[in-house]
C-alpha atoms as a PDB file:
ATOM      1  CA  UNK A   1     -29.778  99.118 -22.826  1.00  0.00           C
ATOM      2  CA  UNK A   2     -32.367  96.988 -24.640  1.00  0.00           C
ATOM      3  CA  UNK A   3     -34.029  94.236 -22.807  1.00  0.00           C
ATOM      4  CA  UNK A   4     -32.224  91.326 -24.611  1.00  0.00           C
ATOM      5  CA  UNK A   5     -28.722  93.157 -24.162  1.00  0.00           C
ATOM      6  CA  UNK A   6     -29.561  93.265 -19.884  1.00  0.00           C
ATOM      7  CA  UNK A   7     -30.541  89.470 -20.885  1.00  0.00           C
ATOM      8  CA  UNK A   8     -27.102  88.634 -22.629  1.00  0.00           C
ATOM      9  CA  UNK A   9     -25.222  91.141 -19.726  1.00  0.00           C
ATOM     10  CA  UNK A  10     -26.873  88.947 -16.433  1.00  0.00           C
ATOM     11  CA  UNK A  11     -26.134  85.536 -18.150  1.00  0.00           C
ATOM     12  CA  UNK A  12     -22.563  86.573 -19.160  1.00  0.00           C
ATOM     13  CA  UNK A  13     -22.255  87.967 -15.295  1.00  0.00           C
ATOM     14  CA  UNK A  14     -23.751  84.808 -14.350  1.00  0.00           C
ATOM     15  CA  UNK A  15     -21.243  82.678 -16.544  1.00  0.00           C
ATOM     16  CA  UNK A  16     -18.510  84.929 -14.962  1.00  0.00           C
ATOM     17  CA  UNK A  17     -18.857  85.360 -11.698  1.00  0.00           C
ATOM     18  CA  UNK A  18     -21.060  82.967 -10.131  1.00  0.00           C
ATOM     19  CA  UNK A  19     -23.697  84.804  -8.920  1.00  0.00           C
ATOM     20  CA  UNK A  20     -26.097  88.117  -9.670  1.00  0.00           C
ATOM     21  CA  UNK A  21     -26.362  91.144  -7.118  1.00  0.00           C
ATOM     22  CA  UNK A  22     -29.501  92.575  -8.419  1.00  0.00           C
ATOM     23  CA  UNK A  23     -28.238  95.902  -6.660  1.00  0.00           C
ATOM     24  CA  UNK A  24     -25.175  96.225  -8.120  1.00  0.00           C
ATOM     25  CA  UNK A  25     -26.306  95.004 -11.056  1.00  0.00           C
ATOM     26  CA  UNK A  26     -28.949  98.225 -11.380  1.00  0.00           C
ATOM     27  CA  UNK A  27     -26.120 100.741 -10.190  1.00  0.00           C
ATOM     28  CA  UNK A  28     -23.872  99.750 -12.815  1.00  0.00           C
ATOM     29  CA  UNK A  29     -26.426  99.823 -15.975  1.00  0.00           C
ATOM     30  CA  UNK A  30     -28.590 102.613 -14.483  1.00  0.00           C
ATOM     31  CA  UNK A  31     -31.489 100.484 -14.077  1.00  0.00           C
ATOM     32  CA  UNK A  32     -33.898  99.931 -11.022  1.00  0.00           C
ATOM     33  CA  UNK A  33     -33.666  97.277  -9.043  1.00  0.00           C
ATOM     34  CA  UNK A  34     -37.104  96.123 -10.327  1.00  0.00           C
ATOM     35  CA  UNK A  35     -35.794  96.202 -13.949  1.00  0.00           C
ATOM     36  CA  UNK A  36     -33.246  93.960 -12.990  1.00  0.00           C
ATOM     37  CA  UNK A  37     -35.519  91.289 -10.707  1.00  0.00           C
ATOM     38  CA  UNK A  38     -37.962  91.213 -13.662  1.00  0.00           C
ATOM     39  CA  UNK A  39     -35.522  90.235 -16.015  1.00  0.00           C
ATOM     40  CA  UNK A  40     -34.233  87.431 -13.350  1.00  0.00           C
ATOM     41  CA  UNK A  41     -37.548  86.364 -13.133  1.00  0.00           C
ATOM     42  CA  UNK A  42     -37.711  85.769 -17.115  1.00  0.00           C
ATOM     43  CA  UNK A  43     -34.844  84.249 -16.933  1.00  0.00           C
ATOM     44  CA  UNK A  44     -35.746  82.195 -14.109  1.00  0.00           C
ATOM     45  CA  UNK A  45     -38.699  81.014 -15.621  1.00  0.00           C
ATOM     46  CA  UNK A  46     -36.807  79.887 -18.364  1.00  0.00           C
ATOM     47  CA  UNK A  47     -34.477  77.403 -16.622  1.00  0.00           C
ATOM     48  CA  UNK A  48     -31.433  79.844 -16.608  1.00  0.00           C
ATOM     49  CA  UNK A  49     -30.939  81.289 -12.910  1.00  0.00           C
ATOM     50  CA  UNK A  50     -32.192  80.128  -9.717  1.00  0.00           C
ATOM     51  CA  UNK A  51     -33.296  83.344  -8.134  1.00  0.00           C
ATOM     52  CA  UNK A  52     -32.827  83.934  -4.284  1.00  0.00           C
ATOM     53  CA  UNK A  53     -32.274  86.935  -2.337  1.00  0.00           C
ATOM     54  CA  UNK A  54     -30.925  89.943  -3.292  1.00  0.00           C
ATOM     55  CA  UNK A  55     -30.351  88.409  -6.704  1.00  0.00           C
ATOM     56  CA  UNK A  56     -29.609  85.183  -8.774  1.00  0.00           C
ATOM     57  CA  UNK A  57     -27.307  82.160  -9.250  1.00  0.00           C
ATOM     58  CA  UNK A  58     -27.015  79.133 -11.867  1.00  0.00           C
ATOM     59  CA  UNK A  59     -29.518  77.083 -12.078  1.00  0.00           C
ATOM     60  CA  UNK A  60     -28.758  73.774 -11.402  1.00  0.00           C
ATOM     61  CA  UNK A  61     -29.384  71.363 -15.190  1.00  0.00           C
ATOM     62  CA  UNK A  62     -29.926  68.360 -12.692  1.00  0.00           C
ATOM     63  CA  UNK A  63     -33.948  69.640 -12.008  1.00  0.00           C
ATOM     64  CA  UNK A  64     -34.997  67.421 -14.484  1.00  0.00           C
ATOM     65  CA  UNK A  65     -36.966  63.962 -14.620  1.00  0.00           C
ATOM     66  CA  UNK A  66     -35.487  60.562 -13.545  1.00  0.00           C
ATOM     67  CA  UNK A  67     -35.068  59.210 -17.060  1.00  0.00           C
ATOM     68  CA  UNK A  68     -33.879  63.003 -18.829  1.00  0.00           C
ATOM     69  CA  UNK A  69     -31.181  62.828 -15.614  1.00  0.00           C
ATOM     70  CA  UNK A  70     -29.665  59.383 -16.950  1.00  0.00           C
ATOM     71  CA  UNK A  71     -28.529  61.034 -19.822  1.00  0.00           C
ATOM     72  CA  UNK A  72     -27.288  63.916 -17.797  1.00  0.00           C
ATOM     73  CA  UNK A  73     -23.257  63.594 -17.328  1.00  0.00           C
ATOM     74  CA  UNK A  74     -22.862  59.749 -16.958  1.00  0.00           C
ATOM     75  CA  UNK A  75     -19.308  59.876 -17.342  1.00  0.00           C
ATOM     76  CA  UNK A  76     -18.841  61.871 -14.449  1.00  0.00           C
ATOM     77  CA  UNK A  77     -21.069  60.110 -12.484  1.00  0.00           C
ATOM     78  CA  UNK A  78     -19.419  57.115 -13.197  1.00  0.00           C
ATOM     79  CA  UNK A  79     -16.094  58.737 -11.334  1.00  0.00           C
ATOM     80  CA  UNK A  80     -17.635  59.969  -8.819  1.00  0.00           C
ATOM     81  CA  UNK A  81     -19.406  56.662  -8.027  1.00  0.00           C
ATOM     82  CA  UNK A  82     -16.223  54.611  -8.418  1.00  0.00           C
ATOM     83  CA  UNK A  83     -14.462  57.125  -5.563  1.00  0.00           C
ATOM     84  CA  UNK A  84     -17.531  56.768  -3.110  1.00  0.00           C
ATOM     85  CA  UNK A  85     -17.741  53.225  -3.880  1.00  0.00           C
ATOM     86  CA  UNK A  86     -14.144  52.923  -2.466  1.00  0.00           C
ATOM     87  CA  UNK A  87     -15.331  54.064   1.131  1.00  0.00           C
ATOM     88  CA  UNK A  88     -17.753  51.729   1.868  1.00  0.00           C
ATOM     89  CA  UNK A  89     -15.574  49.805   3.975  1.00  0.00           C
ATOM     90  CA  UNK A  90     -16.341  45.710   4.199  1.00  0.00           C
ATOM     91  CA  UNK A  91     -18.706  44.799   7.512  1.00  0.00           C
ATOM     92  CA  UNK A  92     -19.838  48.451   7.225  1.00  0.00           C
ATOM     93  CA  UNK A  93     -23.346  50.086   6.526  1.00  0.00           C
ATOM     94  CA  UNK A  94     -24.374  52.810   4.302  1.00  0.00           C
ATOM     95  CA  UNK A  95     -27.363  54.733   3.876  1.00  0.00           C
ATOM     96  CA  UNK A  96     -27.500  55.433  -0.145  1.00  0.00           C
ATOM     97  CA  UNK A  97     -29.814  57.950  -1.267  1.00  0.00           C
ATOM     98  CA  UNK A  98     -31.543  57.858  -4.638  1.00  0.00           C
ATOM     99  CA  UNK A  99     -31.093  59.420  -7.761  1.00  0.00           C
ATOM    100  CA  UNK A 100     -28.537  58.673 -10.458  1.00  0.00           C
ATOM    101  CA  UNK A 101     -25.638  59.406  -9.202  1.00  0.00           C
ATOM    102  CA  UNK A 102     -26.427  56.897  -5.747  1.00  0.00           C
ATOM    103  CA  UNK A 103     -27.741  54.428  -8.957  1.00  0.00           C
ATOM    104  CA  UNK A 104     -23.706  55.019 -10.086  1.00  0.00           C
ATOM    105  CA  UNK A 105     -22.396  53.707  -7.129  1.00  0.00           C
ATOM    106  CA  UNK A 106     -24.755  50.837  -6.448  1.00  0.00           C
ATOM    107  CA  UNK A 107     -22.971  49.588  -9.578  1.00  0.00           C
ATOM    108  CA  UNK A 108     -19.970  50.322  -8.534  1.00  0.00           C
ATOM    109  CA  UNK A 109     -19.923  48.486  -5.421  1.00  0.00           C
ATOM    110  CA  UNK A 110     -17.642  45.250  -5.657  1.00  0.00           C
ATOM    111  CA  UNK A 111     -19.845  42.290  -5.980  1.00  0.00           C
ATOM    112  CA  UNK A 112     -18.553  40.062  -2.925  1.00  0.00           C
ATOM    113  CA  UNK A 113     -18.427  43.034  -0.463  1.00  0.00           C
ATOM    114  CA  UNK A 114     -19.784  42.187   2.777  1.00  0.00           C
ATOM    115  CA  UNK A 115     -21.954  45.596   3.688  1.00  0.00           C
ATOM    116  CA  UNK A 116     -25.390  46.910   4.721  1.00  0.00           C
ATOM    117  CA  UNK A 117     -27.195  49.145   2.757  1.00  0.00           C
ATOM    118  CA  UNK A 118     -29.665  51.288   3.722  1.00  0.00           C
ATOM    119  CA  UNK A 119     -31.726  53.312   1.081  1.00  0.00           C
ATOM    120  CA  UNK A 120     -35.544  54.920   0.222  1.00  0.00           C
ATOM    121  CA  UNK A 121     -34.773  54.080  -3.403  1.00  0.00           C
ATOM    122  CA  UNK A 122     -36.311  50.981  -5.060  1.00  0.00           C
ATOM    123  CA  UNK A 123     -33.780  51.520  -8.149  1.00  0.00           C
ATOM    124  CA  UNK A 124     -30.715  51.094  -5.913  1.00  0.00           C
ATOM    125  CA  UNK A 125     -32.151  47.960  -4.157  1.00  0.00           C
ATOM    126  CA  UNK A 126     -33.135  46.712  -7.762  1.00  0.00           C
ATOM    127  CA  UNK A 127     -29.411  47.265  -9.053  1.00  0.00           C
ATOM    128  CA  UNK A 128     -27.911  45.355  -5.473  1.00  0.00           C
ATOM    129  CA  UNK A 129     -30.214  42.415  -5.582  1.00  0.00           C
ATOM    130  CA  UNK A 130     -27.190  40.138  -7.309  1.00  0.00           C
ATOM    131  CA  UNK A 131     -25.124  41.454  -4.344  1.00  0.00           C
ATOM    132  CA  UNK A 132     -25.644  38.368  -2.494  1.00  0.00           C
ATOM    133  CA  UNK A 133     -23.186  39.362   0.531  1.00  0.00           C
ATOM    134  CA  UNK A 134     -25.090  42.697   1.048  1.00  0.00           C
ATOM    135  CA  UNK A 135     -27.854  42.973   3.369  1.00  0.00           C
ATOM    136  CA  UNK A 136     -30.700  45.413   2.139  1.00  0.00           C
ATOM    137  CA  UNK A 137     -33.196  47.701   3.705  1.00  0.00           C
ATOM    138  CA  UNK A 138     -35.754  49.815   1.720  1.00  0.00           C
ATOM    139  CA  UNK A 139     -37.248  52.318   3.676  1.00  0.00           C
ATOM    140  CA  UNK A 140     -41.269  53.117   2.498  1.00  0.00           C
ATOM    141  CA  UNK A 141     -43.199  55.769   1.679  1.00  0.00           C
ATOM    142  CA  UNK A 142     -45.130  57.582  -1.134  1.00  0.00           C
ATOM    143  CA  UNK A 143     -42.894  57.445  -4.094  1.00  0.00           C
ATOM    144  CA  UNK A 144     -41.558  60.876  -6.023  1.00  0.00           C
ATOM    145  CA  UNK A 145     -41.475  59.817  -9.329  1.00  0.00           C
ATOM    146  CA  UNK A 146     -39.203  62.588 -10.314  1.00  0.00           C
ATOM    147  CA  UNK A 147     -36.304  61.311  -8.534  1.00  0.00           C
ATOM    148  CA  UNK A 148     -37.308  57.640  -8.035  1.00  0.00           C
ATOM    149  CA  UNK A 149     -37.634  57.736  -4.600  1.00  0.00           C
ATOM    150  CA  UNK A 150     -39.937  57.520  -1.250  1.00  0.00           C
ATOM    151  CA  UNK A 151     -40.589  60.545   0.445  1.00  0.00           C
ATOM    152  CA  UNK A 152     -42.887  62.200   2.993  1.00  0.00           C
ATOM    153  CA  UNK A 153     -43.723  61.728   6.908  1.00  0.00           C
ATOM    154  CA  UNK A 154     -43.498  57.680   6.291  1.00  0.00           C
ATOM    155  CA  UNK A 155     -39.822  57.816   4.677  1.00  0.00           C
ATOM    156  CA  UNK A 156     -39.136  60.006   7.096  1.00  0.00           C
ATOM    157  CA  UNK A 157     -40.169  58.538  10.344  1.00  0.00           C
ATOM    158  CA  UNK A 158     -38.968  55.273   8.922  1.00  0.00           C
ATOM    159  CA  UNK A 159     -35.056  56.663   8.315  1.00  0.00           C
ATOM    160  CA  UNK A 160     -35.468  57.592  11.983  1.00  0.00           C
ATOM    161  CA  UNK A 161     -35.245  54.260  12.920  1.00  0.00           C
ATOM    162  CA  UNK A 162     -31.986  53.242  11.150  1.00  0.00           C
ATOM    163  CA  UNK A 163     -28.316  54.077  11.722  1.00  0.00           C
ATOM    164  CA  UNK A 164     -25.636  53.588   9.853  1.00  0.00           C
ATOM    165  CA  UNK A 165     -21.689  54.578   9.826  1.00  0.00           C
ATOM    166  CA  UNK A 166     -21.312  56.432   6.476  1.00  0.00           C
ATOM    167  CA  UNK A 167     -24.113  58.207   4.296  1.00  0.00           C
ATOM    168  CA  UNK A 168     -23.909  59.024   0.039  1.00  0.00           C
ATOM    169  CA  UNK A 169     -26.062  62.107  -0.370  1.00  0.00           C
ATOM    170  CA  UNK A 170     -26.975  63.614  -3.657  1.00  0.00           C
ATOM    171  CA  UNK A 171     -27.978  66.960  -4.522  1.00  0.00           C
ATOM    172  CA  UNK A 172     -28.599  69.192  -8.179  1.00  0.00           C
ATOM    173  CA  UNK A 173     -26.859  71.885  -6.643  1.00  0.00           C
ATOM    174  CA  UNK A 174     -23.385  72.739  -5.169  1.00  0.00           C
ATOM    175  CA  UNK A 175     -22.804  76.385  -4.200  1.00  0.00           C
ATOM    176  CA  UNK A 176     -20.654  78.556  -1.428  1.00  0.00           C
ATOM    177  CA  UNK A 177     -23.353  80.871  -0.718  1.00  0.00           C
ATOM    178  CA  UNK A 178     -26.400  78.752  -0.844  1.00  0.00           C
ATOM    179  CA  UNK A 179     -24.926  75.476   0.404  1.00  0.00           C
ATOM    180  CA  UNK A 180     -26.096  72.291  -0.887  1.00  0.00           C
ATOM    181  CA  UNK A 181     -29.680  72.097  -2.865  1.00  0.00           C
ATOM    182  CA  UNK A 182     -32.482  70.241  -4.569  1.00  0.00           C
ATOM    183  CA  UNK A 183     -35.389  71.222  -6.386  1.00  0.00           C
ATOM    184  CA  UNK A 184     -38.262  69.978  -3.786  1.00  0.00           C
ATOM    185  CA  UNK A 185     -39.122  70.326  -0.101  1.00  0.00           C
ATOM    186  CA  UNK A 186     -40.072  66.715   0.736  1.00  0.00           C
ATOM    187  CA  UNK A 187     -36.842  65.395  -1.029  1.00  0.00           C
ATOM    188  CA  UNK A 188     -34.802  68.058   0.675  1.00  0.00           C
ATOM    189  CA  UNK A 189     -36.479  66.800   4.328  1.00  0.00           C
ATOM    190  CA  UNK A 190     -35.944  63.543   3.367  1.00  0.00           C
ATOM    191  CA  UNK A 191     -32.146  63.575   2.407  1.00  0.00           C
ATOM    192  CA  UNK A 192     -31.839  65.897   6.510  1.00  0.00           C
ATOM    193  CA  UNK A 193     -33.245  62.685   7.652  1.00  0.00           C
ATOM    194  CA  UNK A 194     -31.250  59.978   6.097  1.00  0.00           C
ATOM    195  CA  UNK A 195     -27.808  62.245   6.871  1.00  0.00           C
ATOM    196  CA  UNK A 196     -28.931  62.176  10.445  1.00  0.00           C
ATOM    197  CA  UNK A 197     -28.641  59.120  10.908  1.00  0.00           C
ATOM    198  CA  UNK A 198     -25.355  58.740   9.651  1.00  0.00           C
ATOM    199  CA  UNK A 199     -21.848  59.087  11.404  1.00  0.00           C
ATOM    200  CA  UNK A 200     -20.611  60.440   8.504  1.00  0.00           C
ATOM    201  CA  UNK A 201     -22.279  62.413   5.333  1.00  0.00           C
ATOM    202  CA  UNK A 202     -20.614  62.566   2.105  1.00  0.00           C
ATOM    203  CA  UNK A 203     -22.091  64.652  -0.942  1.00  0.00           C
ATOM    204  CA  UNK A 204     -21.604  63.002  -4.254  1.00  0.00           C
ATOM    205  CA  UNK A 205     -21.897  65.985  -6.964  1.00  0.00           C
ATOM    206  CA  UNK A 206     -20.818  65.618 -10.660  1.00  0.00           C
ATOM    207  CA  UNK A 207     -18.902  68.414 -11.823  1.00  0.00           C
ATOM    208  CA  UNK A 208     -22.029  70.101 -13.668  1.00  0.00           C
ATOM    209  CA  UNK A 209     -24.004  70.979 -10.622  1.00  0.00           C
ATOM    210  CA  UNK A 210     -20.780  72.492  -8.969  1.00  0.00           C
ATOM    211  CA  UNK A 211     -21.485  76.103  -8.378  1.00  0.00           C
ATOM    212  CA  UNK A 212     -25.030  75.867  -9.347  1.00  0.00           C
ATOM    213  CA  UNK A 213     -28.023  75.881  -7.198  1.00  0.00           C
ATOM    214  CA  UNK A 214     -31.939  75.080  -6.425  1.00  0.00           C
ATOM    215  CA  UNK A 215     -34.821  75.644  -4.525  1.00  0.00           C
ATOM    216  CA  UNK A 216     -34.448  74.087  -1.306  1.00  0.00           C
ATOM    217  CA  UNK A 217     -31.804  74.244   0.889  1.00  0.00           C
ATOM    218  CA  UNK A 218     -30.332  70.629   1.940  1.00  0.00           C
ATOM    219  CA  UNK A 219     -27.857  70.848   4.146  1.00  0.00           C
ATOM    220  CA  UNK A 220     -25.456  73.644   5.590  1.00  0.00           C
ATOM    221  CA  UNK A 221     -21.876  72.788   4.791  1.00  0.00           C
ATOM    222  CA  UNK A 222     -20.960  72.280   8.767  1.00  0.00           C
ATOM    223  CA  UNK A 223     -23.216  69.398   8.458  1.00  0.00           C
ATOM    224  CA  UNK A 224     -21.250  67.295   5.796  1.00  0.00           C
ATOM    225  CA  UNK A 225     -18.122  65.340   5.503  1.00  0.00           C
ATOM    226  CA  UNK A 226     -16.679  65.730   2.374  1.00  0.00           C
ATOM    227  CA  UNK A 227     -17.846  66.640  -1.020  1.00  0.00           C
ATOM    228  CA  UNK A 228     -16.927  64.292  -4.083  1.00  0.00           C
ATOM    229  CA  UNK A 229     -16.886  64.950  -7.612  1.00  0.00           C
ATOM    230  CA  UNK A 230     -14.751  64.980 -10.690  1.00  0.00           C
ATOM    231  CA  UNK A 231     -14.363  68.782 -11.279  1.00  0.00           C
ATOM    232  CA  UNK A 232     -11.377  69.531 -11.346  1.00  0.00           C
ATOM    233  CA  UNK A 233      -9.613  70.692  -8.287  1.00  0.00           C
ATOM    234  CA  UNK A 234      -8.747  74.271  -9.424  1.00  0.00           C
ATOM    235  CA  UNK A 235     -12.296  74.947  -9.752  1.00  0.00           C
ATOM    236  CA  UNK A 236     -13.033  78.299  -8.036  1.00  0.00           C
ATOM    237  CA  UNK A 237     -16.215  77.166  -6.458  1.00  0.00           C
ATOM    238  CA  UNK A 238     -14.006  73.991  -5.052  1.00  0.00           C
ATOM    239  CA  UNK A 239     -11.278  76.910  -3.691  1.00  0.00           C
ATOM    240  CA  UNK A 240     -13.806  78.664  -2.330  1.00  0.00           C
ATOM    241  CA  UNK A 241     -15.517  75.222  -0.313  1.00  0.00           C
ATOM    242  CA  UNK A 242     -12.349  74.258   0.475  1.00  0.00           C
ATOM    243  CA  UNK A 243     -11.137  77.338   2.060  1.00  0.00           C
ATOM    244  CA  UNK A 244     -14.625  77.357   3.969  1.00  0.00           C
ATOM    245  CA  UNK A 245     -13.108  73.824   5.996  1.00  0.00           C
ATOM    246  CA  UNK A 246     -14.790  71.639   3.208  1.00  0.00           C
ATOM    247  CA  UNK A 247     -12.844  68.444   2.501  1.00  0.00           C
ATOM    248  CA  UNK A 248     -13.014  68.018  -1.075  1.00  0.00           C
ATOM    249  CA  UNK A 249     -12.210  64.715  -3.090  1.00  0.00           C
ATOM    250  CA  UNK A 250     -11.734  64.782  -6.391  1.00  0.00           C
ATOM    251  CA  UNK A 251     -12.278  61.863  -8.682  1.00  0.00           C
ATOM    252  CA  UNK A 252      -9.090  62.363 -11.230  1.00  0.00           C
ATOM    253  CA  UNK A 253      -6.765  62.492  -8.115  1.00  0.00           C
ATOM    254  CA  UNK A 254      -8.837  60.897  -5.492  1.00  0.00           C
ATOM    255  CA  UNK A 255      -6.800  63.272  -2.605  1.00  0.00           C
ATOM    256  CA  UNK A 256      -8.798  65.606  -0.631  1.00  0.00           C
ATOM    257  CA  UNK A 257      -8.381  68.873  -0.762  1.00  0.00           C
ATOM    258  CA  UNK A 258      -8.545  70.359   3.116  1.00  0.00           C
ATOM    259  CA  UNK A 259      -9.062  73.912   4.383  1.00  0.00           C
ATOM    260  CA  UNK A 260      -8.765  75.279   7.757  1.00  0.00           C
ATOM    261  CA  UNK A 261     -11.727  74.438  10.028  1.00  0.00           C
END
């Protein structure tokens, strides 16, 4: 089999199933196993797969800059936003991390609702400012441009100091096997801090970064809540989270979908 032909084979199993076994993968075409990790790490270095052990899984398309990110799936941003919008309760507070999706439900929030917010995102205290019956706090540190947000031992030691009943997490990536991802280690630390000091931790994941991941682990799914998003609710990667105890809420039906803990 010609390299471009393994190429179009991994992406199709990719597309398929999920997921790459770079084992089973070299058994089947009668490759080696280093035939098959070199052509995972072309593709790799191309954007396509996110490798990790033993293999390879989608890459997550929500890697990319602040600004590219707006443009990324607004629609389903916007119904995700509008479902975690709808638990923010009034007299409650809510630690809101950055990114665009968080930027979503800022908007979303009702104008007269009588919360605390609690983010390390200067974009989501810019959008709340006109929220005149919502108390604010930024928490400091450097700013990561990419995402629009602060980040490092300051952010961190600051979030340490705040509590809050409910927390809106984003991620770029949404997967059974790898749990829930991002594409940097500070930003990954950051978003372990800000769940910690929440009673409750809610993921808010548009439908393309369902089943996809990146390179730095997040959060393991006994850790979180609930997962919203608008894919739909037959999704396989959703029936596999859900029968892994994940509550999942889906924006077209706004129901969770519960599996045995």
């Amino acid at each position: 089999m010609l390299a471009a032909e393994r190429r179009d084979h991994l992406l199709g199993l990719l597309a398929r199933e999920g997921k790459i076994v770079a084992k089973e993968v070299a058994a089947g075409l009668g490759i080696s196993e280093d035939s098959v990790r070199r052509d995972l790490r072309d593709l790799a270095s191309e954007g396509l797969c996110q490798r990790v052990y033993g293999g390879a899984l989608p890459a997550s398309p929500a890697v990319v800059g602040y600004a590219a990110r707006q443009t990324v799936a607004p629609d389903g941003k916007r119904k995700v936003a509008a479902v975690a919008a709808g638990l923010v309760r009034p007299g409650s507070s809510v630690i809101l991390d950055g990114g665009t999706t968080a930027l979503a439900v800022a908007r979303a929030l009702p104008q007269d609702l009588v919360c605390t917010v609690i983010t390390h995102s200067p974009t989501i205290v810019a959008a709340l400012l006109d929220h005149q019956r919502a108390e604010l706090f930024l928490l400091g540190g450097r700013i990561f441009k990419h995402s629009a947000v602060a980040c490092g031992a300051a952010a961190v030691e600051a979030a340490q100091n705040v509590s809050a009943d409910l927390c809106l997490l984003g991620v770029t990536g949404v997967h059974p096997d790898a749990g829930l991802t991002t594409a940097d280690a500070e930003e990954a630390a950051m978003k372990r801090a800000l769940s910690a000091r929440a009673a409750e931790t809610c993921v808010l994941a548009s439908a393309e970064k369902i089943g996809t991941a990146s390179r730095f682990r997040v959060l393991p799914w006994e850790k979180v809540g609930g997962l919203i998003t608008d894919a739909d609710a037959h999704d396989p990667v959703l029936e596999q989270l859900t029968a892994l105890g994940v509550e999942v809420l889906t924006a077209d039906d706004r129901r969770p979908v519960t599996g045995d803990r």
